[in-house]
C-alpha atoms as a PDB file:
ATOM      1  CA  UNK A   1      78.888 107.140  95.348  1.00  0.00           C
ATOM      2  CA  UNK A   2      81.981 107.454  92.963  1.00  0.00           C
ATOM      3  CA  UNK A   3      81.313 109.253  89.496  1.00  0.00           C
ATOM      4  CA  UNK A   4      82.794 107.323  85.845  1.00  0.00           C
ATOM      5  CA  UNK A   5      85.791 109.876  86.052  1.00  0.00           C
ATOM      6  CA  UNK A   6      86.962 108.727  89.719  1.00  0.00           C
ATOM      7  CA  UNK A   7      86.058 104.859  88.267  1.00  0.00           C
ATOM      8  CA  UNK A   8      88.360 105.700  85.320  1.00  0.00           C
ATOM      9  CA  UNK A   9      90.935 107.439  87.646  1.00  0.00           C
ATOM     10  CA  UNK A  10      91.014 104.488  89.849  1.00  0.00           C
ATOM     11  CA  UNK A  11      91.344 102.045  86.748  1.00  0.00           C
ATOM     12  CA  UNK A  12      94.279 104.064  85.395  1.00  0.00           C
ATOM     13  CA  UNK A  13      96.253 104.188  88.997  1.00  0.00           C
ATOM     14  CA  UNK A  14      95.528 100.338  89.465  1.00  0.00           C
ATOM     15  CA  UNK A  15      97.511 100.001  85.633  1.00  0.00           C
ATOM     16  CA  UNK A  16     100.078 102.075  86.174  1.00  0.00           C
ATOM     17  CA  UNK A  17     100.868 101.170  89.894  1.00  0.00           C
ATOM     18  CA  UNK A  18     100.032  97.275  89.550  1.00  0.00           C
ATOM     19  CA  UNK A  19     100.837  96.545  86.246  1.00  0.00           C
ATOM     20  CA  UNK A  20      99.302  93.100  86.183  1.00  0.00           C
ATOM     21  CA  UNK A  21      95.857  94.481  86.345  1.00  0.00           C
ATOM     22  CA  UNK A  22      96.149  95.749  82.929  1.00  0.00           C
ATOM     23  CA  UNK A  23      97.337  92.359  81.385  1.00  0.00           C
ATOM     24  CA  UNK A  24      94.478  91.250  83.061  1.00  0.00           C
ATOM     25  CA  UNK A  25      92.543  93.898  81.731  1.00  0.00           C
ATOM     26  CA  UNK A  26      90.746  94.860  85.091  1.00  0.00           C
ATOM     27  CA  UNK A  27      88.642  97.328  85.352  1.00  0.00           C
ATOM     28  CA  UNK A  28      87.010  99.243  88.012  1.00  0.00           C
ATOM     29  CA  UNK A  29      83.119  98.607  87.348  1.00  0.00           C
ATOM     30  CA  UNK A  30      81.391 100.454  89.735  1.00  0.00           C
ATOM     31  CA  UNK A  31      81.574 101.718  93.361  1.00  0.00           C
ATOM     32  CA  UNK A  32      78.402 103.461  95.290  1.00  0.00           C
ATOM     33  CA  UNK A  33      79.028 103.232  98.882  1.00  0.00           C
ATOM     34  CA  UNK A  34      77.706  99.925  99.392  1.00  0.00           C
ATOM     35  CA  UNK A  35      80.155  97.690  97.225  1.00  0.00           C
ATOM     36  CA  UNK A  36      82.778  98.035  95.111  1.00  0.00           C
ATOM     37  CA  UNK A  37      82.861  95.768  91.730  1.00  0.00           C
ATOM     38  CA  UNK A  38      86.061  94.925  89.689  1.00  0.00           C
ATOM     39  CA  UNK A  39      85.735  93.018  86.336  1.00  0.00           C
ATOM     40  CA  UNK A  40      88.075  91.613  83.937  1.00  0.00           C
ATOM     41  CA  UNK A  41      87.770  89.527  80.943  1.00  0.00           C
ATOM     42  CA  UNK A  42      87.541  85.405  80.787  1.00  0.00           C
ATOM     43  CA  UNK A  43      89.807  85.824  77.497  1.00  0.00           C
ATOM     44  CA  UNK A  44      93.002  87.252  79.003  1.00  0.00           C
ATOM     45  CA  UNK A  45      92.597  85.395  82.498  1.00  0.00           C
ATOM     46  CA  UNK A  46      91.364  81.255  81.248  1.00  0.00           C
ATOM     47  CA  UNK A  47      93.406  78.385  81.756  1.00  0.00           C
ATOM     48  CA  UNK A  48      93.778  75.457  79.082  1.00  0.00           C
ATOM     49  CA  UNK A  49      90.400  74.514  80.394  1.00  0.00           C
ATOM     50  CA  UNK A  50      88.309  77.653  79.229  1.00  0.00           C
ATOM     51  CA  UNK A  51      87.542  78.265  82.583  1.00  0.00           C
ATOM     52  CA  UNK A  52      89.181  81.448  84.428  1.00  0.00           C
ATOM     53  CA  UNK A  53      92.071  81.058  86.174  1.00  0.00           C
ATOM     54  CA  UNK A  54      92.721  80.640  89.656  1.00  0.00           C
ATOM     55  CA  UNK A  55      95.444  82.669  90.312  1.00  0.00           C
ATOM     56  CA  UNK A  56      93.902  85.656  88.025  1.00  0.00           C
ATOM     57  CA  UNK A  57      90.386  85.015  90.518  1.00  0.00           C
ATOM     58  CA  UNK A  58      92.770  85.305  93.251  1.00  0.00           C
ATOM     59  CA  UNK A  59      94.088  88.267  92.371  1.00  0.00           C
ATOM     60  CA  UNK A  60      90.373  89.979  91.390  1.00  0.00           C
ATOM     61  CA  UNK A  61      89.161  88.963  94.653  1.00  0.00           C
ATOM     62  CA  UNK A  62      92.697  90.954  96.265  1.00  0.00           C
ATOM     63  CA  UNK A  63      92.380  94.117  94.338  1.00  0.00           C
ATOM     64  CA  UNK A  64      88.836  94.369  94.673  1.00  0.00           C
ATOM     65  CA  UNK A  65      89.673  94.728  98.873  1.00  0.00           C
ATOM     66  CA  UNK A  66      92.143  96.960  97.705  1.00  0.00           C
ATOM     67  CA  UNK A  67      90.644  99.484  95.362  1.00  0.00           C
ATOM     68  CA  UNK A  68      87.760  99.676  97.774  1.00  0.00           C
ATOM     69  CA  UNK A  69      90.022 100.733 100.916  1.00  0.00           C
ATOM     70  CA  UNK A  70      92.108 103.135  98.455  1.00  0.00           C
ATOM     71  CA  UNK A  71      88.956 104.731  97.833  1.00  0.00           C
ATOM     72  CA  UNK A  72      87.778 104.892 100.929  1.00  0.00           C
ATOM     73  CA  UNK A  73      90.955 106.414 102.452  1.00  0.00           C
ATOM     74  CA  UNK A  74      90.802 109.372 100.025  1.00  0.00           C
ATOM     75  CA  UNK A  75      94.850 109.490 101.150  1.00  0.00           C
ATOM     76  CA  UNK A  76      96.663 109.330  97.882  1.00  0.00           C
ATOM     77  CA  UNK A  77      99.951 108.787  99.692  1.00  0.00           C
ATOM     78  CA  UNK A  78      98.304 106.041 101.845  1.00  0.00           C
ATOM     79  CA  UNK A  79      99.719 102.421 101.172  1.00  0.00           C
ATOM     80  CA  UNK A  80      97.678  99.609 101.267  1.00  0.00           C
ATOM     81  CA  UNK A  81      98.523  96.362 102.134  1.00  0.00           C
ATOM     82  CA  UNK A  82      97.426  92.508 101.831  1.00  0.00           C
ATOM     83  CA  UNK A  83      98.303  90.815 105.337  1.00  0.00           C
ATOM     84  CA  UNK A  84      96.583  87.343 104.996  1.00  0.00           C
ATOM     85  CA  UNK A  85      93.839  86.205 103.307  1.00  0.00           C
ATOM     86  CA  UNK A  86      91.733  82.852 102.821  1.00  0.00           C
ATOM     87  CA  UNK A  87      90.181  81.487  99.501  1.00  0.00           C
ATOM     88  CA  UNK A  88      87.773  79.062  98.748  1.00  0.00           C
ATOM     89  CA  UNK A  89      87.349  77.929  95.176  1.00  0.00           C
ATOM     90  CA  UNK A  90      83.778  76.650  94.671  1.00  0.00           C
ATOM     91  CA  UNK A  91      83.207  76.087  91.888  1.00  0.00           C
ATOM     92  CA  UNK A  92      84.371  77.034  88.097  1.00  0.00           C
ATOM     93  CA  UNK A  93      84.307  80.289  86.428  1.00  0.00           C
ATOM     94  CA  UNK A  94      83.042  80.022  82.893  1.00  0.00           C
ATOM     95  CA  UNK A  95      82.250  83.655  82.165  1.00  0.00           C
ATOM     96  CA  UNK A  96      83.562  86.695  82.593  1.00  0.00           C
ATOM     97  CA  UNK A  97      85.161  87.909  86.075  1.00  0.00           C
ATOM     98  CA  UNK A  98      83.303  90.000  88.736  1.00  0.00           C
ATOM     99  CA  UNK A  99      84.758  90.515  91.737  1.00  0.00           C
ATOM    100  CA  UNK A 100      82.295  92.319  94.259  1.00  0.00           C
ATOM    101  CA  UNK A 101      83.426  93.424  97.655  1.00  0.00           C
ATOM    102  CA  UNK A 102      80.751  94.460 100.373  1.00  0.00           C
ATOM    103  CA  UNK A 103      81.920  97.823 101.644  1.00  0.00           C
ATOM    104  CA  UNK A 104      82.089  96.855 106.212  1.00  0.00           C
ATOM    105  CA  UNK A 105      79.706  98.859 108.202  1.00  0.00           C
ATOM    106  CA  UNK A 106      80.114 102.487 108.996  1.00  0.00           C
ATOM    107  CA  UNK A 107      81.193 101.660 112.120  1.00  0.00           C
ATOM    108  CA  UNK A 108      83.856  99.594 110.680  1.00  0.00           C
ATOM    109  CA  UNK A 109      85.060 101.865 108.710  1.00  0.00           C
ATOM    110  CA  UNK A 110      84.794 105.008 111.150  1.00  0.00           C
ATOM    111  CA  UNK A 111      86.896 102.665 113.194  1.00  0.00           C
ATOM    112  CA  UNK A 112      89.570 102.485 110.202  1.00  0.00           C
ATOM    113  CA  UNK A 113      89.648 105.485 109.268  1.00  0.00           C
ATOM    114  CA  UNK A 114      90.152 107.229 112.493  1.00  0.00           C
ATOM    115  CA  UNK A 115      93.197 104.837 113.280  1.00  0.00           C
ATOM    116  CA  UNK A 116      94.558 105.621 109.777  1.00  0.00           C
ATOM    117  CA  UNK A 117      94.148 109.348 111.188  1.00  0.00           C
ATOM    118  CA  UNK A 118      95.392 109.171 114.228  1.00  0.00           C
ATOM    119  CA  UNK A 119      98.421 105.988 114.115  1.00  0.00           C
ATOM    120  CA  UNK A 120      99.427 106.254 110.623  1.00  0.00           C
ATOM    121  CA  UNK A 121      98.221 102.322 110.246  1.00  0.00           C
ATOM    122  CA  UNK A 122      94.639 100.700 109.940  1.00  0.00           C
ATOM    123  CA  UNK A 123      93.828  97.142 109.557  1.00  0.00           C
ATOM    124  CA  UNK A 124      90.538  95.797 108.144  1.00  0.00           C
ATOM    125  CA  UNK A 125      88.715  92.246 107.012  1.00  0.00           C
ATOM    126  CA  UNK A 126      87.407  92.800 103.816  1.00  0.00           C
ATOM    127  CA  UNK A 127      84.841  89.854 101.912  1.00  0.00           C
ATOM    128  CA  UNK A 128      85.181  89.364  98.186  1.00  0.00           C
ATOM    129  CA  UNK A 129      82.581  87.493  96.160  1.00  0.00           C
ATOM    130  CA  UNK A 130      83.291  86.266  92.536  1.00  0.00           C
ATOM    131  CA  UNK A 131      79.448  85.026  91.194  1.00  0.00           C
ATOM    132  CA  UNK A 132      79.448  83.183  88.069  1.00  0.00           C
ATOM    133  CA  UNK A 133      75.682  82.591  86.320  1.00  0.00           C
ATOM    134  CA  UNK A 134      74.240  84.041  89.552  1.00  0.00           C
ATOM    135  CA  UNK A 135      75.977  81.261  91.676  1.00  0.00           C
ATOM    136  CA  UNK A 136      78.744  82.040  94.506  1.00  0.00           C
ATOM    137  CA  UNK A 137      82.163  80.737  92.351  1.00  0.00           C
ATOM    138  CA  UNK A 138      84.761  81.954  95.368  1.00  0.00           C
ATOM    139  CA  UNK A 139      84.752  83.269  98.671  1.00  0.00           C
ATOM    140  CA  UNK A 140      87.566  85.430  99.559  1.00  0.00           C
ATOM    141  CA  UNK A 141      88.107  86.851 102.641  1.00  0.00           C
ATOM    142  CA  UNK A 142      91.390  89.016 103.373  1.00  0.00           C
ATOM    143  CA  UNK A 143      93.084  91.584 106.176  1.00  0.00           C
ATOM    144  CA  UNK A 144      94.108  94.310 104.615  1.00  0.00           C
ATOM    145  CA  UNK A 145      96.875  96.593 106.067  1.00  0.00           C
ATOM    146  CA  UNK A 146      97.230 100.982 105.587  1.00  0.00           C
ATOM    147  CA  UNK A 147      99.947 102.684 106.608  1.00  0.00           C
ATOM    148  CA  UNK A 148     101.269 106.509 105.759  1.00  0.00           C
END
């Protein structure tokens, strides 16, 4: 469970570091063990249909993966890294963006960390939902590289 100051924190790095994410205007929502969830507004990320962008759901559904494993590394110095990643549009985003990815078992995750420990590099498969009016909009699914 991550307090509003480590949410803010977290926020603030993603601007400064990536500094798409605050054109976008994302924002780190909430994160309590079980999922992390990353929101952004449908005015700065719509297309000339009204509808949110693909490329800007794309990139929610990436950073969510990524904030999440930056979290859960609690290694500041630790980079983290998109190796491949599948999307499937379902259908359109009218609202609105919330990304929300499922933190992976403990075991999963004991598993990552301890080769992040012990090799200096971790891979994991992270899922990413985007819901829009309580419906599945995109499923993302993505490996995601750490390294020291």
């Amino acid at each position: 469970m991550y307090n509003d100051e480590v949410l803010r924190e977290t926020t603030e790095f993603l601007h400064r570091e990536i500094p798409l994410t605050r054109a976008m205007g994302v924002r780190v929502a909430a994160c309590d063990g079980a999922r992390l969830v990353l929101e952004a507004p449908l005015a700065l990320n719509h297309n000339h249909l009204g509808t949110a962008f693909g490329g800007s759901l794309s990139a929610v559904a990436t950073l969510a993966g990524y904030a999440l494993l930056w979290l859960e590394l609690r290694d500041r110095s630790a980079h983290v890294l998109i190796q491949k990643s599948t999307i499937k549009f379902r259908r359109p985003v009218r609202g609105d963006l919330r990304a929300v990815c499922r933190t992976p078992g403990a075991a999963a995750l004991a598993t990552f960390r301890g080769d992040f420990a012990r090799k200096g590099k971790a891979r994991l498969v992270l899922r990413v939902q985007i819901e829009d009016g309580g419906k599945t909009a995109v499923d993302f699914e993505g490996t995601f590289v750490a390294l020291k």
